[in-house]
C-alpha atoms as a PDB file:
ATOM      1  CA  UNK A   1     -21.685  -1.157   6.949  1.00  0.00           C
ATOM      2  CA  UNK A   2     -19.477  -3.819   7.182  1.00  0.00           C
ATOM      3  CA  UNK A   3     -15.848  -3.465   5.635  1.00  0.00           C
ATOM      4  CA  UNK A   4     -12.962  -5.815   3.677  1.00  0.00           C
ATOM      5  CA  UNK A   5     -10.084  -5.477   2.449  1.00  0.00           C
ATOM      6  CA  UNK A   6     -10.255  -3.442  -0.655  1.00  0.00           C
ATOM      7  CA  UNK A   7     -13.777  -1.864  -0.217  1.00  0.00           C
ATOM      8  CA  UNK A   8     -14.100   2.285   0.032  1.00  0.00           C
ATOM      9  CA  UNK A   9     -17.275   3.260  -1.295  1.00  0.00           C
ATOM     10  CA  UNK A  10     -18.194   6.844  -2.444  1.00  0.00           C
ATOM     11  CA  UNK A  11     -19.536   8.057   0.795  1.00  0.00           C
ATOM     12  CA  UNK A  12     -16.266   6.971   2.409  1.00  0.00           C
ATOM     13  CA  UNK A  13     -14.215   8.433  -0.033  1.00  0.00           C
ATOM     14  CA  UNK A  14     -16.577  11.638   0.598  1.00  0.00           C
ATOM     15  CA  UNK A  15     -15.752  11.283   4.419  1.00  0.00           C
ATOM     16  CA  UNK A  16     -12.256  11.283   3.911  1.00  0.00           C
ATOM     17  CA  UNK A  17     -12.187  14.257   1.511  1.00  0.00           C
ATOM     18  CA  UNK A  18     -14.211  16.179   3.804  1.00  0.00           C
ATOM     19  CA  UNK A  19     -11.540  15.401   6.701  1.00  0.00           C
ATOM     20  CA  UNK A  20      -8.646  16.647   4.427  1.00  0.00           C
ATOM     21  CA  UNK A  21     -10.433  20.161   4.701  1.00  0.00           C
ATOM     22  CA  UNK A  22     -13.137  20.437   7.613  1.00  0.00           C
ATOM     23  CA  UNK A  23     -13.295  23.347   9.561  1.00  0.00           C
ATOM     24  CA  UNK A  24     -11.034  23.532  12.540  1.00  0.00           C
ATOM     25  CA  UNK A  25     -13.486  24.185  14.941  1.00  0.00           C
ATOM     26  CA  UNK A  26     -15.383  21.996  16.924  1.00  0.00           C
ATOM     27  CA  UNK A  27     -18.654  23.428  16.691  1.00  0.00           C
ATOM     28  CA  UNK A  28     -17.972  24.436  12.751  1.00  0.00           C
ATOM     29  CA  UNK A  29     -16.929  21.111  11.973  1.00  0.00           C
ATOM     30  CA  UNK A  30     -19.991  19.488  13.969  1.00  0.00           C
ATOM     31  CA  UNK A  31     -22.412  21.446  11.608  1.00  0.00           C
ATOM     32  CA  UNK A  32     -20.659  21.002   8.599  1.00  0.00           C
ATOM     33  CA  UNK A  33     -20.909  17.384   9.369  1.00  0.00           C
ATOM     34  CA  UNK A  34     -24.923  17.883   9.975  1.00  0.00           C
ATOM     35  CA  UNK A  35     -24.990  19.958   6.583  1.00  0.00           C
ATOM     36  CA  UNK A  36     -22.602  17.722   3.937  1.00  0.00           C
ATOM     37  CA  UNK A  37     -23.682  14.309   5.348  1.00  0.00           C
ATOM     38  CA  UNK A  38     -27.136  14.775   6.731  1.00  0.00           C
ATOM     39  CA  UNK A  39     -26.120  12.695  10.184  1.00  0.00           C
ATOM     40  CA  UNK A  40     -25.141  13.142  14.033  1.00  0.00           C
ATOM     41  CA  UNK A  41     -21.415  13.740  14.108  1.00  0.00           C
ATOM     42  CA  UNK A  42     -21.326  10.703  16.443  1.00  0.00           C
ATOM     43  CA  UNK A  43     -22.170   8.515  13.252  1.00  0.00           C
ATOM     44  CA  UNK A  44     -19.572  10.769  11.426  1.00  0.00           C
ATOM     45  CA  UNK A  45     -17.110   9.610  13.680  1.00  0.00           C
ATOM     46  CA  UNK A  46     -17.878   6.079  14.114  1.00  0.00           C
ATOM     47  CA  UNK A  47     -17.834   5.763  10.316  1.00  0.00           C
ATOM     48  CA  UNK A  48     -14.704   8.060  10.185  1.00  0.00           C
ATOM     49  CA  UNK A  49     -13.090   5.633  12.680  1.00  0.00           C
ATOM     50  CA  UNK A  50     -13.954   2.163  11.018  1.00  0.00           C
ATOM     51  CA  UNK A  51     -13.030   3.872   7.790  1.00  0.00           C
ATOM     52  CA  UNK A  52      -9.403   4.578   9.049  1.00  0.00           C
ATOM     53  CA  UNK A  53      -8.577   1.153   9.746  1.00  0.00           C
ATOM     54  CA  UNK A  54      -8.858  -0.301   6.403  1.00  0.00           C
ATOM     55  CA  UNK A  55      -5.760  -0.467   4.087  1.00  0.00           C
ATOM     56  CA  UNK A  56      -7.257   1.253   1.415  1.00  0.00           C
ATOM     57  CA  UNK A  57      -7.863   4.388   2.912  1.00  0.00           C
ATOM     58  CA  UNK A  58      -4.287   4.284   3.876  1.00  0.00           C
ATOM     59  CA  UNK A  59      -3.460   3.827   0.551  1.00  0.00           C
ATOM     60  CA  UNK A  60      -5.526   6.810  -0.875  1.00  0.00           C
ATOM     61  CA  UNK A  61      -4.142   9.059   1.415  1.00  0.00           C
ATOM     62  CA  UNK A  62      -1.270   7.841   4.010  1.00  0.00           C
ATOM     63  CA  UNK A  63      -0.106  11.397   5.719  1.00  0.00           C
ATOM     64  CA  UNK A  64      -3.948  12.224   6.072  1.00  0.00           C
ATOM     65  CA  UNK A  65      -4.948   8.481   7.481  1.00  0.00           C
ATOM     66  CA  UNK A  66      -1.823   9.050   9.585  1.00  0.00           C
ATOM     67  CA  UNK A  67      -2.810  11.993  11.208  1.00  0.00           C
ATOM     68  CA  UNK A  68      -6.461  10.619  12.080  1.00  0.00           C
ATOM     69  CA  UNK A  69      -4.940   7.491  13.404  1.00  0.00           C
ATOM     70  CA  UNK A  70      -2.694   9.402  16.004  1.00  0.00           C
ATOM     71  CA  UNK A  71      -5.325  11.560  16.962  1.00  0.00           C
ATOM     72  CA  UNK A  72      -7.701   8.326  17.576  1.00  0.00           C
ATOM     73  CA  UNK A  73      -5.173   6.822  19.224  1.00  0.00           C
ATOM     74  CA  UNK A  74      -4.479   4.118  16.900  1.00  0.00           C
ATOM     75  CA  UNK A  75      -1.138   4.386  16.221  1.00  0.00           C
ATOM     76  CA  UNK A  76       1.910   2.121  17.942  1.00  0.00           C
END
C-alpha cells in the first residue's frame, strides 16, 4: 500500500490500536499478530513501520508514534 499525506485507513488505525496494547512478549506478541491480523509479523512490522512515518498517525496518537519511532530508530 502506498501512503500520502492524510491517508490512515482502518487496518492501520487497527495496527496502531493493537500496538497501544500488544502483549509484551516477543513470542505473545508474534502470535497475537498471526491471530488479530491473519499475517507474518514481518508484514506486521513493515506495515507498522511505513505506518509510523506518516503525519497522521502522529497526529492520532503522538506519545504512542513517539515511542515506536525511538524504538525503530527513527528519531533525531
Amino acid at each position: 500500500m502506498l501512503y500520502s499525506l492524510g491517508m490512515l485507513s482502518a487496518d492501520d488505525l487497527k495496527i496502531l490500536n493493537f500496538e497501544a496494547s500488544a502483549p509484551r512478549g516477543v513470542g505473545a506478541k508474534e502470535e497475537a499478530i498471526r491471530a488479530t491480523f491473519d499475517i507474518a509479523p514481518v508484514r506486521y512490522y513493515q506495515r507498522l513501520n511505513l505506518i509510523i512515518d506518516t503525519p497522521d498517525a502522529m497526529k492520532l496518537n503522538p506519545t504512542l508514534v513517539s515511542r515506536l519511532r525511538r524504538r525503530a530508530g527513527k528519531i533525531d
